[in-house]
Protein backbone atom coordinates (compact mmCIF):
# COMPACT_ATOMS: atom_id res chain seq x y z
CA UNK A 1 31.92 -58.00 -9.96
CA UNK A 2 34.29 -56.68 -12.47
CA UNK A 3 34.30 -52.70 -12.07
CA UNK A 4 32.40 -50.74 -15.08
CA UNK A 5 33.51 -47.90 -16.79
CA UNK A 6 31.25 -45.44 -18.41
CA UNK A 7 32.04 -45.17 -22.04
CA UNK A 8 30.48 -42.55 -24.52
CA UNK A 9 28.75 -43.48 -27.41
CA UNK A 10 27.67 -40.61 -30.05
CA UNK A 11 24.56 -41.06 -32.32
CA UNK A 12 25.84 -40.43 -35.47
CA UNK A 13 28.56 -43.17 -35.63
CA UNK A 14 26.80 -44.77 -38.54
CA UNK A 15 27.74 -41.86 -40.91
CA UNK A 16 31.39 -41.38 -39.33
CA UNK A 17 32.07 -44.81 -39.91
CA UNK A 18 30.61 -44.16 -43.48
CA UNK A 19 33.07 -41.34 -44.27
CA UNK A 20 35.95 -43.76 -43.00
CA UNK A 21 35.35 -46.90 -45.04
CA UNK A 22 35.48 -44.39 -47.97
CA UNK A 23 38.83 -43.13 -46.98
CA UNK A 24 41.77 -43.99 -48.85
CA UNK A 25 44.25 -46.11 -46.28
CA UNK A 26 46.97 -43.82 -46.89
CA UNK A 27 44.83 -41.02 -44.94
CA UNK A 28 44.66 -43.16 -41.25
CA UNK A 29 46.97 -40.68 -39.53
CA UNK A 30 45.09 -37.98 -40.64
CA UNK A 31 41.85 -39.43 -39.56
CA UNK A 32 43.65 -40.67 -36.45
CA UNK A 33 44.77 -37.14 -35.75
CA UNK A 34 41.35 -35.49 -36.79
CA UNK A 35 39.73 -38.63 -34.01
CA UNK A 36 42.40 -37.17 -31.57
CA UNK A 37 41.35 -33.69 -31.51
CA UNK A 38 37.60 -34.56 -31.53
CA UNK A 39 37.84 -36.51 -28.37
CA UNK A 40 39.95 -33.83 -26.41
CA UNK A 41 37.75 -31.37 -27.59
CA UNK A 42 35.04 -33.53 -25.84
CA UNK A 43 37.03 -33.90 -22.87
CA UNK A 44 37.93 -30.17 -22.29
CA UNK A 45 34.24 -29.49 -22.86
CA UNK A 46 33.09 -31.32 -19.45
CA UNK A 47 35.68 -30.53 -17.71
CA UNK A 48 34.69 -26.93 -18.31
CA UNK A 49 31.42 -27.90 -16.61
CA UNK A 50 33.44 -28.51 -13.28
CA UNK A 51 35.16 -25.19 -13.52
CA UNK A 52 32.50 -23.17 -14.02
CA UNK A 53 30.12 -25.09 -10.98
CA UNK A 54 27.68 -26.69 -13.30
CA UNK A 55 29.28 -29.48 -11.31
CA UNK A 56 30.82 -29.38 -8.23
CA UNK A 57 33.68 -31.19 -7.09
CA UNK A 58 34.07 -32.34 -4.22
CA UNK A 59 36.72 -34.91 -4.03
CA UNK A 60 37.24 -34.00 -7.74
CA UNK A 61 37.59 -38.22 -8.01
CA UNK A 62 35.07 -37.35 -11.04
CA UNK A 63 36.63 -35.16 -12.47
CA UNK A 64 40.08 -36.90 -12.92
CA UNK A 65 38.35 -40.30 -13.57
CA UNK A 66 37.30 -38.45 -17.27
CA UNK A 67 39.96 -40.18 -19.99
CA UNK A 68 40.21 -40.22 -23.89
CA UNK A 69 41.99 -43.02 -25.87
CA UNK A 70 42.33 -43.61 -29.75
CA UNK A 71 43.09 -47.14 -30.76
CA UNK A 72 43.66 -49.24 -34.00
CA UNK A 73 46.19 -49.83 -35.96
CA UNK A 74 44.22 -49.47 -39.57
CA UNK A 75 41.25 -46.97 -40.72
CA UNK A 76 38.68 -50.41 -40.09
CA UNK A 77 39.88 -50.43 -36.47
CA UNK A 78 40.17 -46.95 -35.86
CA UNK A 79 38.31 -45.58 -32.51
CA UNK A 80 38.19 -43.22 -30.42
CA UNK A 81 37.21 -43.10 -26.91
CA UNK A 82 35.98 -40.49 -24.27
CA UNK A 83 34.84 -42.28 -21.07
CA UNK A 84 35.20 -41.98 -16.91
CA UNK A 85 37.39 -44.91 -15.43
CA UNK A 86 35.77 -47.16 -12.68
CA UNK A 87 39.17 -46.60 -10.53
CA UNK A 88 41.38 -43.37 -10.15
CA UNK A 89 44.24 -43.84 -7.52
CA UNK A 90 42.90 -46.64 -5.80
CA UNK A 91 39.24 -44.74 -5.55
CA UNK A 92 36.09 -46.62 -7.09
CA UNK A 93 34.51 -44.04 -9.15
CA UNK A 94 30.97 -45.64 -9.12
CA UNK A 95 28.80 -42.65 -9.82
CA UNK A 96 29.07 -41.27 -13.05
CA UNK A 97 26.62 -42.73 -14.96
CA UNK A 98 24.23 -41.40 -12.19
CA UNK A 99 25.93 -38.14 -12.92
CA UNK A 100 25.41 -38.39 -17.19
CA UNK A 101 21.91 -39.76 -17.23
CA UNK A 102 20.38 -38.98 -13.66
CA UNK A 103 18.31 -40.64 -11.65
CA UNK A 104 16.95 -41.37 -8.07
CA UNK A 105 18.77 -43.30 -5.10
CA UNK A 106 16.98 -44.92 -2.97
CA UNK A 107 17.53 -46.17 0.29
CA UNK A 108 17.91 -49.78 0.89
CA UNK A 109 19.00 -51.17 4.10
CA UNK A 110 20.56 -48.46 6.76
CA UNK A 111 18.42 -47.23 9.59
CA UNK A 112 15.83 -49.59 9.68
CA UNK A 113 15.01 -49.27 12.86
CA UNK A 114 14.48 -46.04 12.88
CA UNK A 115 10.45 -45.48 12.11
CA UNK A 116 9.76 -45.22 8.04
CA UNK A 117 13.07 -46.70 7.55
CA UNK A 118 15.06 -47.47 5.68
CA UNK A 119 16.91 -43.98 4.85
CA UNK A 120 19.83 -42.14 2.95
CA UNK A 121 21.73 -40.11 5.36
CA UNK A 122 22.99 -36.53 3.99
CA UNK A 123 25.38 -34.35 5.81
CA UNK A 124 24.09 -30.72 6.37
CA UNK A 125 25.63 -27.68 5.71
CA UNK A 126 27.09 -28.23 9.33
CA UNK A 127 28.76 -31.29 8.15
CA UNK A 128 30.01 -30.43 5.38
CA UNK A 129 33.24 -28.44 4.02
CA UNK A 130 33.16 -25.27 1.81
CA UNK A 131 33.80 -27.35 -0.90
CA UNK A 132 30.79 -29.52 0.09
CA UNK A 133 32.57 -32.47 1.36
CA UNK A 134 31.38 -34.19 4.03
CA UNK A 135 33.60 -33.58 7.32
CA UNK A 136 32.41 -36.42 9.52
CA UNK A 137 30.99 -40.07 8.43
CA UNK A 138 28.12 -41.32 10.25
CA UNK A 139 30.10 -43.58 12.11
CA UNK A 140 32.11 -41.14 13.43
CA UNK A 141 29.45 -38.75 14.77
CA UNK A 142 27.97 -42.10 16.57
CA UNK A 143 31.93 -42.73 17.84
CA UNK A 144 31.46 -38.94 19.31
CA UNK A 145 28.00 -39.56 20.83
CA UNK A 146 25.76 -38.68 18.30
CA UNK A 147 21.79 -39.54 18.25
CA UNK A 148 19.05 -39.85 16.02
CA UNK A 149 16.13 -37.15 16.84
CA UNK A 150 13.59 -35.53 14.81
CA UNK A 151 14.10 -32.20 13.96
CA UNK A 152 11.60 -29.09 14.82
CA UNK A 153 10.54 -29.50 11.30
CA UNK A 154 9.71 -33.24 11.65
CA UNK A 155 13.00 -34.45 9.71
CA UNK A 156 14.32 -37.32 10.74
CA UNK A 157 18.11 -36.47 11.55
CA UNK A 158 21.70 -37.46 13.39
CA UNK A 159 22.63 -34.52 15.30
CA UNK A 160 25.77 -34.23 17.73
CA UNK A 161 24.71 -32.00 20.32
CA UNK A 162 22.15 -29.87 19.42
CA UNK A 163 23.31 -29.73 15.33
CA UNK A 164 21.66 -31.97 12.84
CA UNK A 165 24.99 -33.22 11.20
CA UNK A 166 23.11 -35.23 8.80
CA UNK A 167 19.14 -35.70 7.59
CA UNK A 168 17.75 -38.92 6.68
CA UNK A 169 15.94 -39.16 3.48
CA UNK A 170 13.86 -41.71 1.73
CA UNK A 171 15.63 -41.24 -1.65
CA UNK A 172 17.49 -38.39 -3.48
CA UNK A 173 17.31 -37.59 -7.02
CA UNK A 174 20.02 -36.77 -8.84
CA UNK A 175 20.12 -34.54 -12.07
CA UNK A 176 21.54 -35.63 -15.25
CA UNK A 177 24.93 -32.90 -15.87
CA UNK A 178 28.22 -34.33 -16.19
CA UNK A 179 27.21 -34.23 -20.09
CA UNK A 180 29.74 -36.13 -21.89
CA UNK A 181 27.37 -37.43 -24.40
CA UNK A 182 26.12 -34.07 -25.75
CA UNK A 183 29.96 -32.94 -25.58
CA UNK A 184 30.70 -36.15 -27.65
CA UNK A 185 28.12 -35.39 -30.10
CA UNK A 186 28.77 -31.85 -30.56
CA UNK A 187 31.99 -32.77 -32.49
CA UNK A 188 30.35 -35.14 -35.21
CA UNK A 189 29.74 -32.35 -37.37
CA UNK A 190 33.36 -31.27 -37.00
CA UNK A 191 34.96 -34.69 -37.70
CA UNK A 192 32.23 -35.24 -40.65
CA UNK A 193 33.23 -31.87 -42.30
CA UNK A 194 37.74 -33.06 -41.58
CA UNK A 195 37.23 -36.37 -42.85
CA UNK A 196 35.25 -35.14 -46.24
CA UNK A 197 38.15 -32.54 -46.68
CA UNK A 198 40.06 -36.35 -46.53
CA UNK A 199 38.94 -37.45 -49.82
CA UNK A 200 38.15 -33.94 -51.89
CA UNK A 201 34.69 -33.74 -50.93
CA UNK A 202 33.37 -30.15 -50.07
């Protein structure tokens, strides 16, 4: 399967693209330029989000996967582009559309045999770094002798010893926050009011 990126589009293209096909050619690197800013402007705005712990990062994969582009060669082909790459540094970046629009995962075929299965596994605080990475896969706690118990609450878990290293779940929802679509949008008034400067219009 060829890998997916997730690209951004904004809602009011139709009236961009309006503004450009009444643009004089002569004004492309000025519209170029005025695309440029727009989409870093975008990009800085998410990234924000990770700074400030709207998101966390934990392997901050997401976080560098986030790229802008500008392409086209004429004011017809001009685009620009604010999107998250499928693959940064050899790491498949699968999750952020999960991360843009939410949604719920659900488990599908691990720990079946384990009564109401299947489950998610999700480390616990115990497994997990400051940064909320997760120290230890579940394949290594089994390598170290770890077993699946229920918990004094009733939760299914894998503990080593007597810690619960990770909790098995049905599914996990995920809330919709890396924004990059609002961030997108939020600069169509902006590149609407530069490209209407372009041709005298007020």
């Amino acid at each position: 399967m060829a890998e997916q990126t997730l690209s951004v589009e904004v809602r009011n293209l139709g009236e961009v693209n309006d503004y450009l096909g009444r643009l004089p050619e002569s004004t492309f690197f000025h519209a170029k330029n005025v695309f440029r800013e727009a989409v870093l402007a975008s990009d800085a705005t998410v990234k924000r989000r990770f700074e400030s712990q709207i998101i966390k990062a934990r392997t901050g994969a997401l976080r560098r996967s986030l790229r802008t582009s500008i392409t086209g060669t004429k004011l017809s082909s001009l685009k620009a582009s604010f999107f998250s790459a499928a693959n940064v540094g050899g790491t498949a970046v699968k999750y952020a559309p999960l991360q843009e629009y939410g949604g719920t995962v659900r488990a599908i075929d691990k720990y079946r045999n384990v009564p109401g299965g299947p489950y998610l596994n999700i480390p616990t605080s115990a497994n997990r770094t400051p940064a909320g990475v997760m120290r230890k896969s579940a394949r290594m706690l089994f390598n170290e002798g770890a077993y699946i118990q229920k918990s004094s609450a009733g939760n299914w878990g894998v503990f080593l010893g007597s810690q619960m290293m990770m909790v098995l779940r049905k599914q996990v929802t995920i809330p919709a926050r890396l924004g990059m679509v609002d961030a997108a949008d939020e600069q169509i008034p902006t590149i609407l009011s530069r490209l209407a400067n372009l041709i005298g219009e007020e």
